[in-house]
Protein backbone atom coordinates (compact mmCIF):
# COMPACT_ATOMS: atom_id res chain seq x y z
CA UNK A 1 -12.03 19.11 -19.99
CA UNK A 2 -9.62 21.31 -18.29
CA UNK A 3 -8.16 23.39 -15.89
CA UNK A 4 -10.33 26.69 -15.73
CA UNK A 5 -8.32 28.80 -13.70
CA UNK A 6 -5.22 29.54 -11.47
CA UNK A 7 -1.77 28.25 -11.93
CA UNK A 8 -2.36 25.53 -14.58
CA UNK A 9 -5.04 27.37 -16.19
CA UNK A 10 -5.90 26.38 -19.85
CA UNK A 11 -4.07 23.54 -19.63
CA UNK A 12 -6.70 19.92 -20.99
CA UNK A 13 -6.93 17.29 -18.47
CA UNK A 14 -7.45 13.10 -19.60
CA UNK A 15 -10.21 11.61 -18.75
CA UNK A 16 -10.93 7.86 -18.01
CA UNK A 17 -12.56 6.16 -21.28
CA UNK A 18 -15.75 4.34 -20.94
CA UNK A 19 -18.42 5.41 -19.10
CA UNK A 20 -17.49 4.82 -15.49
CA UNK A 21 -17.22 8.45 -14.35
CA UNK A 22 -19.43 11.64 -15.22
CA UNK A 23 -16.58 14.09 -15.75
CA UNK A 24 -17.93 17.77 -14.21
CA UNK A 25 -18.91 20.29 -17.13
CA UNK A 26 -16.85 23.62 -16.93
CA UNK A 27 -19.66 25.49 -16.60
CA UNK A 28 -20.53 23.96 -13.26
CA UNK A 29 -17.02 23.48 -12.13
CA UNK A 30 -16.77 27.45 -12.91
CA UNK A 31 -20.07 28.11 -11.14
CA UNK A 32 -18.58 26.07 -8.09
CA UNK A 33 -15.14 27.48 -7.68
CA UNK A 34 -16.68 31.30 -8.05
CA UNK A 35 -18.66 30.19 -5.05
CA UNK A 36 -15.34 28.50 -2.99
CA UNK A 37 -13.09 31.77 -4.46
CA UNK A 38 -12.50 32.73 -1.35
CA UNK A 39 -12.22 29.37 0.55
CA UNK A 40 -9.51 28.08 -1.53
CA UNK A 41 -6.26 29.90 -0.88
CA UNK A 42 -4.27 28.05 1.42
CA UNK A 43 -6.71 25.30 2.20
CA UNK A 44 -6.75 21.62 2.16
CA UNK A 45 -9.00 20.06 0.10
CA UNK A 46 -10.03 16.46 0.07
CA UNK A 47 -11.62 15.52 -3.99
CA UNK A 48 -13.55 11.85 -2.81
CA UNK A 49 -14.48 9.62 -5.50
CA UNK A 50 -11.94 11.95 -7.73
CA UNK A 51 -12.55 10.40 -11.09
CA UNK A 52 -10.22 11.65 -13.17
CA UNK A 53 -8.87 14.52 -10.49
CA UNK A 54 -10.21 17.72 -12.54
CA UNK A 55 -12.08 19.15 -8.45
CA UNK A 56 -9.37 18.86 -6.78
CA UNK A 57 -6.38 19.67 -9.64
CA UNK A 58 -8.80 22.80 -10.32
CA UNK A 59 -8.82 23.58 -6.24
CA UNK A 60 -4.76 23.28 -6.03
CA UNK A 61 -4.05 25.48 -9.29
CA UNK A 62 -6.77 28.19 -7.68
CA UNK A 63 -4.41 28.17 -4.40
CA UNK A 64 -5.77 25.21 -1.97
CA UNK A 65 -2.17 24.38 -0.03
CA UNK A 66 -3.08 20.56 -0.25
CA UNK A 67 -5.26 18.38 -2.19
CA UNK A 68 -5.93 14.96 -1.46
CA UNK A 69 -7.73 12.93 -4.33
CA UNK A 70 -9.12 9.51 -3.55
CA UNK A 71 -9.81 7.31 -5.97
CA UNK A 72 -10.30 3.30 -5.88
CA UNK A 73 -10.62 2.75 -9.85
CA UNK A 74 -7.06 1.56 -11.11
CA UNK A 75 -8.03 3.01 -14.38
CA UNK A 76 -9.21 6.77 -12.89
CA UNK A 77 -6.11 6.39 -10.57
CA UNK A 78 -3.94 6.25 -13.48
CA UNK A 79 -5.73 9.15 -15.16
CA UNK A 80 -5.29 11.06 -11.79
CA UNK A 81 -1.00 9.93 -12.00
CA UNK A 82 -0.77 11.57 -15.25
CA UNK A 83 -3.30 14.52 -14.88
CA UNK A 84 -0.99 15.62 -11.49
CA UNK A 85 2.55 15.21 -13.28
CA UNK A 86 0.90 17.23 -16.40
CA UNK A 87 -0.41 20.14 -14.79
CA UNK A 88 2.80 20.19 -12.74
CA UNK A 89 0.56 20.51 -9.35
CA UNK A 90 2.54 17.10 -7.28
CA UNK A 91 3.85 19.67 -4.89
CA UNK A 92 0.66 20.28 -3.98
CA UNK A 93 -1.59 17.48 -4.67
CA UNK A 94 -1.90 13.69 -3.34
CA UNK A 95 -3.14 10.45 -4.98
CA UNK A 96 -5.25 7.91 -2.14
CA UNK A 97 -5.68 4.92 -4.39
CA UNK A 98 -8.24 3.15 -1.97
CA UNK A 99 -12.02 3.22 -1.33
CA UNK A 100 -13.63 6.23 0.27
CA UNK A 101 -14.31 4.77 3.61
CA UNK A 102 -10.88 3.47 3.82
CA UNK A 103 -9.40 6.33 2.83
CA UNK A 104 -11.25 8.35 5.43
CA UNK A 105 -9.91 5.64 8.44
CA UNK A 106 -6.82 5.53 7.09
CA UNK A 107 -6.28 9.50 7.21
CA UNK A 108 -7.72 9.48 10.85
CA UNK A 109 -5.40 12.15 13.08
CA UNK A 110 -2.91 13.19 10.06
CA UNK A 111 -5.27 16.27 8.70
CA UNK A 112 -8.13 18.44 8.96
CA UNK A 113 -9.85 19.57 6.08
CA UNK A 114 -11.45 23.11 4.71
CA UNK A 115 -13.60 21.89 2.23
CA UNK A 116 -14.33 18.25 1.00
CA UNK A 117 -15.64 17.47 -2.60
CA UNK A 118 -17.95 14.29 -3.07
CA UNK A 119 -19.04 13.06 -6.79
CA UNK A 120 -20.20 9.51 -5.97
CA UNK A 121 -21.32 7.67 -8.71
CA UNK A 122 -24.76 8.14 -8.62
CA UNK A 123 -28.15 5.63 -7.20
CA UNK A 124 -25.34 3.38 -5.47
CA UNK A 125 -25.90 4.54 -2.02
CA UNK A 126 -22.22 5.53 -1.86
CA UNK A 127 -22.63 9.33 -0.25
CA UNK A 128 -24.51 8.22 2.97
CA UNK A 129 -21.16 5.68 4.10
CA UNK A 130 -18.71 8.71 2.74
CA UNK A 131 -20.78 10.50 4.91
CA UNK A 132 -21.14 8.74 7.93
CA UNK A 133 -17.65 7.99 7.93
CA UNK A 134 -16.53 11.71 7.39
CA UNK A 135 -18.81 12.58 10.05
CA UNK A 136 -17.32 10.34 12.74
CA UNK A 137 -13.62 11.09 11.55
CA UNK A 138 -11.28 14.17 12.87
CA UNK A 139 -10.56 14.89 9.41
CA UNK A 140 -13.85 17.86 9.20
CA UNK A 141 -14.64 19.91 11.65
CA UNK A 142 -17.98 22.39 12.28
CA UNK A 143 -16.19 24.82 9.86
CA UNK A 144 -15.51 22.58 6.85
CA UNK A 145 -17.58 22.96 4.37
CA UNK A 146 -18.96 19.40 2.29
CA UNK A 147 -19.85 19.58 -1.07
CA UNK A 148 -21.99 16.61 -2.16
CA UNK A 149 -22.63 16.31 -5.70
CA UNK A 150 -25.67 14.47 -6.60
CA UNK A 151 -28.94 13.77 -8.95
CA UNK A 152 -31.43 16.48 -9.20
CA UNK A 153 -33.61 14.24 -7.05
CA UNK A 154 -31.82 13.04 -4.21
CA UNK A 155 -33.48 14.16 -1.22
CA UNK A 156 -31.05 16.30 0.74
CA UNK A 157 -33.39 15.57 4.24
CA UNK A 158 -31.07 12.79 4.11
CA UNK A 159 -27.60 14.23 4.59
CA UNK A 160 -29.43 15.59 8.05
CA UNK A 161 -29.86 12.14 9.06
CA UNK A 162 -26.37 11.61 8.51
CA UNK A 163 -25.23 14.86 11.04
CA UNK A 164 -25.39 17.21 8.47
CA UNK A 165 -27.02 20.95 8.12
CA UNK A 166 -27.51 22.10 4.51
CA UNK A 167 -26.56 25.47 4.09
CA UNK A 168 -26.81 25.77 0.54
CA UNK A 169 -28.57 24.10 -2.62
CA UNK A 170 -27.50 24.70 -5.83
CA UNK A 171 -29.25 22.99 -8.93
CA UNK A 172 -28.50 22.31 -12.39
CA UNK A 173 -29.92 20.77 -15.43
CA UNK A 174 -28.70 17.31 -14.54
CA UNK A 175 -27.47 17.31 -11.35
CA UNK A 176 -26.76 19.55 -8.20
CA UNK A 177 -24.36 20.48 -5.35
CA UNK A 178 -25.03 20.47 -1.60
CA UNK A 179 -23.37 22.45 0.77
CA UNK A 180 -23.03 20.98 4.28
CA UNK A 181 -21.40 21.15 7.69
CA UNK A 182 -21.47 19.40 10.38
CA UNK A 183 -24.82 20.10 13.04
């Protein structure tokens, strides 16, 4: 795993042992920042459920002003620590070690937010609270753009339910992304 492009490009990210977190192939991490290319220059990006950080590192080297990765996993947090101080992004990247939800409360008022990266882990129901809570929060607008990574079968009717209009679908082999915004 690594940084594709941008700033810190080339340059191998850690990732957390064991099995806990599905790291995202750099084919479909290409195949998703070709689609954001011209999103990311001087946005903020929020990377929820970051893992081991690769989204948002990769969003921040490609030009996003801010990146704020939230992890709750001390061991993916860690990973996240020395992934930022490796690829020499801190000055543009921020570590949330809490849950989701939390995180989203706790940023209430202090930003708003171009695009916002979920990888849940997947069949734990953790994208419809992530959700929910992102859709009652100032921190996304009409104009941000959510990107929900899920299973090839989750039924994207739901995100409507949740306030959601899905503007785009992209599948994989394995998995796929959802593009959303706010009805």
């Amino acid at each position: 795993m690594r940084i594709i492009a941008g700033k810190a490009r080339r340059l191998p990210l850690k990732t957390v042992p064991g099995m806990d977190t599905r790291p995202t192939s750099d084919r479909i991490k290409e195949t998703l920042f070709n689609i954001l290319a011209p999103q990311l220059p001087g946005c903020c990006f929020l990377d929820l459920f970051a893992g081991s950080g690769q989204i948002g590192l990769e969003a921040a080297s490609r030009g996003a002003r801010k990146a704020v990765l939230v992890e709750n996993d001390w061991k993916a947090a860690a990973c996240i620590r020395e992934n930022i101080a490796f690829t020499k992004l801190a000055d543009s990247c921020t570590l949330l070690k809490r849950d989701v939800v939390s995180a989203i409360h706790w940023m209430e008022g202090k930003e708003v937010f171009d695009i916002v990266f979920l990888d849940p882990p997947y069949g734990k129901g953790f994208e419809e609270g992530a959700l929910q809570a992102l859709a009652g929060s100032s921190l996304i607008t009409e104009e941000t753009l959510v990107i929900l990574e899920a299973r090839l079968d989750f039924d994207s009717s739901q995100a409507e339910g949740w306030g959601y209009a899905v503007t785009r679908e992209k599948a994989y082999k394995t998995n796929q992304h959802l593009f959303l915004q706010l009805k």
